[in-house]
N, C-alpha and C. Protein backbone atom coordinates (compact mmCIF):
# COMPACT_ATOMS: atom_id res chain seq x y z
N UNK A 1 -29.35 37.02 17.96
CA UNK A 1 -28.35 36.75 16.94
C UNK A 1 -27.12 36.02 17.48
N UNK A 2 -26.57 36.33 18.52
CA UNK A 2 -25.99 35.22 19.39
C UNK A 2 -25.85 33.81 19.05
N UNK A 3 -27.12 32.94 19.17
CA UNK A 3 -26.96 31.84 18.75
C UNK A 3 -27.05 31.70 17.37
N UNK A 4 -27.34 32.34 16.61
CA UNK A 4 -27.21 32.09 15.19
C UNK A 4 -25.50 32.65 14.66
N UNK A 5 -24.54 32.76 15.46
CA UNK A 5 -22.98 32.98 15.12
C UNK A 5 -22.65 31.95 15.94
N UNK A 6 -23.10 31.47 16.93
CA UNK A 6 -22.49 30.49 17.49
C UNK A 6 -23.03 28.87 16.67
N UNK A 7 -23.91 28.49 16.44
CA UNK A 7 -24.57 27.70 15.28
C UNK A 7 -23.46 27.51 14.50
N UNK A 8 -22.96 29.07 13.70
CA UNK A 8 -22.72 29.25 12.25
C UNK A 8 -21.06 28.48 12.40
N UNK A 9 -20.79 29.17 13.43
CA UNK A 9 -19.06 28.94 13.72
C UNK A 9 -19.07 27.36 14.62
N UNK A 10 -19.64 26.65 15.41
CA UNK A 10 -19.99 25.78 15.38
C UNK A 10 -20.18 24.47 13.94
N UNK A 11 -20.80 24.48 13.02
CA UNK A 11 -20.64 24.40 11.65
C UNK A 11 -19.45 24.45 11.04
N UNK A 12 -18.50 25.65 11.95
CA UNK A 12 -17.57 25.84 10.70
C UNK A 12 -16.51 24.98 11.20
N UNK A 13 -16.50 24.56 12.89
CA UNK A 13 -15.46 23.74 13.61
C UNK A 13 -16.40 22.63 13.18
N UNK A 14 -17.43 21.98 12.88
CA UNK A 14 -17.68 20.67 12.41
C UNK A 14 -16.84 20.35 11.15
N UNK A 15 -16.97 21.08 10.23
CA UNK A 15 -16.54 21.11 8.80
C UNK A 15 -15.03 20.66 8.97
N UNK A 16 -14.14 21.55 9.79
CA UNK A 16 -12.74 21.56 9.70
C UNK A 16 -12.66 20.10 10.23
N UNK A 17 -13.14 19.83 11.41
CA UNK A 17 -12.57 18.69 11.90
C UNK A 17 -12.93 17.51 11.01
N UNK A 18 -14.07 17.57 10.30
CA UNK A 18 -14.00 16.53 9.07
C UNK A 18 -13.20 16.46 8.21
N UNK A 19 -13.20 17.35 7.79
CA UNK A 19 -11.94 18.15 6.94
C UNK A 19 -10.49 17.29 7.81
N UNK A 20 -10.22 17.73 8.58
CA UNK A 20 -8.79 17.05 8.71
C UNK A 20 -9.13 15.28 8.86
N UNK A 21 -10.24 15.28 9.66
CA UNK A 21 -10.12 13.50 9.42
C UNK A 21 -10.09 13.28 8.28
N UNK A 22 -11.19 13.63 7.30
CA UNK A 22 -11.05 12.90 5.39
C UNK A 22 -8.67 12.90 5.51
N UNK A 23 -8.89 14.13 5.74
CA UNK A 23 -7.03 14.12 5.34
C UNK A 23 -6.49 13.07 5.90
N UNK A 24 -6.55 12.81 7.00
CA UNK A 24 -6.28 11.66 8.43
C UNK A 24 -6.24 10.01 7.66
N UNK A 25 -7.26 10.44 7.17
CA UNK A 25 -7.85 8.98 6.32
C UNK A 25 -7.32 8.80 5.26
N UNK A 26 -6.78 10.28 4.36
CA UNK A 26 -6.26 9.63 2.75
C UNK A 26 -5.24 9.58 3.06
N UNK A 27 -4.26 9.85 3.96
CA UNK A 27 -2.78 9.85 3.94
C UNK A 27 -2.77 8.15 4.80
N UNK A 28 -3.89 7.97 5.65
CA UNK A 28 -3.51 6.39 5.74
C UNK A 28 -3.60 5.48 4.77
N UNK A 29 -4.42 5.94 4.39
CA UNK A 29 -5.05 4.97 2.88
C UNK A 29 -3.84 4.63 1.88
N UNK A 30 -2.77 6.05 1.63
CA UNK A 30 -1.90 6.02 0.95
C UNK A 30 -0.84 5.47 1.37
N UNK A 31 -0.91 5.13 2.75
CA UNK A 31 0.11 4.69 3.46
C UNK A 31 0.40 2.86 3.38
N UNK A 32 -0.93 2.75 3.87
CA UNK A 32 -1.23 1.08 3.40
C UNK A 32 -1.26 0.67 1.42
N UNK A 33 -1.62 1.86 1.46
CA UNK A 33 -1.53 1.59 -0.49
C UNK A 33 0.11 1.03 -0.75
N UNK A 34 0.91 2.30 -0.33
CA UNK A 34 2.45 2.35 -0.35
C UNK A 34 3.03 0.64 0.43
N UNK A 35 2.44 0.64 1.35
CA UNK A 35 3.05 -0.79 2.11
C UNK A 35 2.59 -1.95 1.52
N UNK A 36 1.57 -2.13 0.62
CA UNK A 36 0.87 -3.38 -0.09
C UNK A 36 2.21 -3.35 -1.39
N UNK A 37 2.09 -2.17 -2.12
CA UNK A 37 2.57 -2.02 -3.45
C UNK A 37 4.16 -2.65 -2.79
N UNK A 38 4.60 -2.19 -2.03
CA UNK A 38 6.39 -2.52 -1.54
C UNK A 38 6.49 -3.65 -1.01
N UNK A 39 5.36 -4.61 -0.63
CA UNK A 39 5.37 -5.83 -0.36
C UNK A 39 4.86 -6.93 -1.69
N UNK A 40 4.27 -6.32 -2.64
CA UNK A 40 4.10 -6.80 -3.78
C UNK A 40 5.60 -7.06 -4.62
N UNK A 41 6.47 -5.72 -4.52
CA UNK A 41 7.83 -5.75 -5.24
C UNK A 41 8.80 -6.35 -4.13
N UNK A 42 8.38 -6.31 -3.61
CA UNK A 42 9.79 -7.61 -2.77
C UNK A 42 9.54 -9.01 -2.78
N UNK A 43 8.53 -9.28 -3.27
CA UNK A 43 7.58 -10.92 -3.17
C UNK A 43 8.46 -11.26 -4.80
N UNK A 44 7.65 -10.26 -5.60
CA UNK A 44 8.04 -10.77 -7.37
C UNK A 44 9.74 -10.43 -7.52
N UNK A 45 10.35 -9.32 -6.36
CA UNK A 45 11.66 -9.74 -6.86
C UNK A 45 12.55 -11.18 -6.44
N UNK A 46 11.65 -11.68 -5.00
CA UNK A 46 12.33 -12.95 -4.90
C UNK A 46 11.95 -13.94 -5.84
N UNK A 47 10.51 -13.89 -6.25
CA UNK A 47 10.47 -14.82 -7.52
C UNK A 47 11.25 -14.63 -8.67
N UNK A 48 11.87 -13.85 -9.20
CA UNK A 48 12.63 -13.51 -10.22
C UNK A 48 13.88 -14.25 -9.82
N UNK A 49 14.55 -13.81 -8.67
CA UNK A 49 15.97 -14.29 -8.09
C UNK A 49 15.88 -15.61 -8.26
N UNK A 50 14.55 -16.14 -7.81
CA UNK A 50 14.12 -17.89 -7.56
C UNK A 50 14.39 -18.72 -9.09
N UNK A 51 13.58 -17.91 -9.82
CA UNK A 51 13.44 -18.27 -11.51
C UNK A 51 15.10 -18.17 -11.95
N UNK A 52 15.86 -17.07 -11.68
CA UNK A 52 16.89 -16.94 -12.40
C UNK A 52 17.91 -18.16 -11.76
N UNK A 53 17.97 -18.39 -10.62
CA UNK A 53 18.77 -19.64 -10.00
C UNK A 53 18.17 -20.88 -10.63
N UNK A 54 17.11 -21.07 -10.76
CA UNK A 54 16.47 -22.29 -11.13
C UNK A 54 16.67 -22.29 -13.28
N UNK A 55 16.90 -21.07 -13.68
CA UNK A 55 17.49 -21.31 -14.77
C UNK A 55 18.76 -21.57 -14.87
N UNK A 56 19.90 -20.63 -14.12
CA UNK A 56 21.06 -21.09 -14.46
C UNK A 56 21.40 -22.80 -14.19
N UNK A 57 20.78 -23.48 -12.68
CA UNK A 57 21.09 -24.42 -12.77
C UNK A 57 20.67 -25.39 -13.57
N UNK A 58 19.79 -25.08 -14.32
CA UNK A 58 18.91 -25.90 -15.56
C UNK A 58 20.19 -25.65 -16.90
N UNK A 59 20.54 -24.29 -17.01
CA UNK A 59 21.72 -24.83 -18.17
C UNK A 59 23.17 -25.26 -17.32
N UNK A 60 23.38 -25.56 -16.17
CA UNK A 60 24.31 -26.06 -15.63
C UNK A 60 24.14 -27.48 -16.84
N UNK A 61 23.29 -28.00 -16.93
CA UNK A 61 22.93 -29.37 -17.50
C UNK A 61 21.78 -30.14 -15.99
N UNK A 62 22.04 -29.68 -15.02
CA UNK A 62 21.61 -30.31 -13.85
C UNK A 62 20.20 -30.29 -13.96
N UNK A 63 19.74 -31.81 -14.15
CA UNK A 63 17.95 -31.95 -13.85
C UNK A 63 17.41 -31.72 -12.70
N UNK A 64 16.29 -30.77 -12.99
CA UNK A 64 15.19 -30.03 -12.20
C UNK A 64 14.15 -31.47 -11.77
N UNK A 65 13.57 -30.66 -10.47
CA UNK A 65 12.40 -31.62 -10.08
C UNK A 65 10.88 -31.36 -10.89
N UNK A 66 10.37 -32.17 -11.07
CA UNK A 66 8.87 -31.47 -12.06
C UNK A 66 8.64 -30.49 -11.18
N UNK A 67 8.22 -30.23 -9.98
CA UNK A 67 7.64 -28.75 -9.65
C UNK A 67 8.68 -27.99 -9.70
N UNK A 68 10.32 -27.76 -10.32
CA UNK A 68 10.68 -26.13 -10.05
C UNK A 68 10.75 -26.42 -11.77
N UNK A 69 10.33 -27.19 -12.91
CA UNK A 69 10.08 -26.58 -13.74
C UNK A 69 8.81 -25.76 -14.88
């Protein structure tokens, strides 16, 4: 019976250590999720800043080049 508790508990340190890698893995996952999403909102807020300068100077009266309109 020996080896059948050592087997069992064996099993049970396989399990855990998967167990913490899956964890290992979703908190990176969420991590790169978090760093895509915060590089997504700093990209579209400079396009916004870009758009809003390129409007005011459009009602300045001042003509735009065909590509910033």
């Amino acid at each position: 019976m020996p080896t059948a508790a050592n087997e069992d508990s064996s099993q049970v340190a396989n399990a855990l250590s998967n167990l913490k890698l899956t964890e290992m893995n979703e908190e990176s996952l969420a991590r790169s999720f978090i760093a895509v999403i915060d590089k997504k909102i700093r990209n579209l807020c400079k396009r916004k800043t870009k758009l809003e300068n390129l409007k005011k100077i459009e009602d300045e009266g001042k003509e735009l080049n065909q590509d910033q309109k």
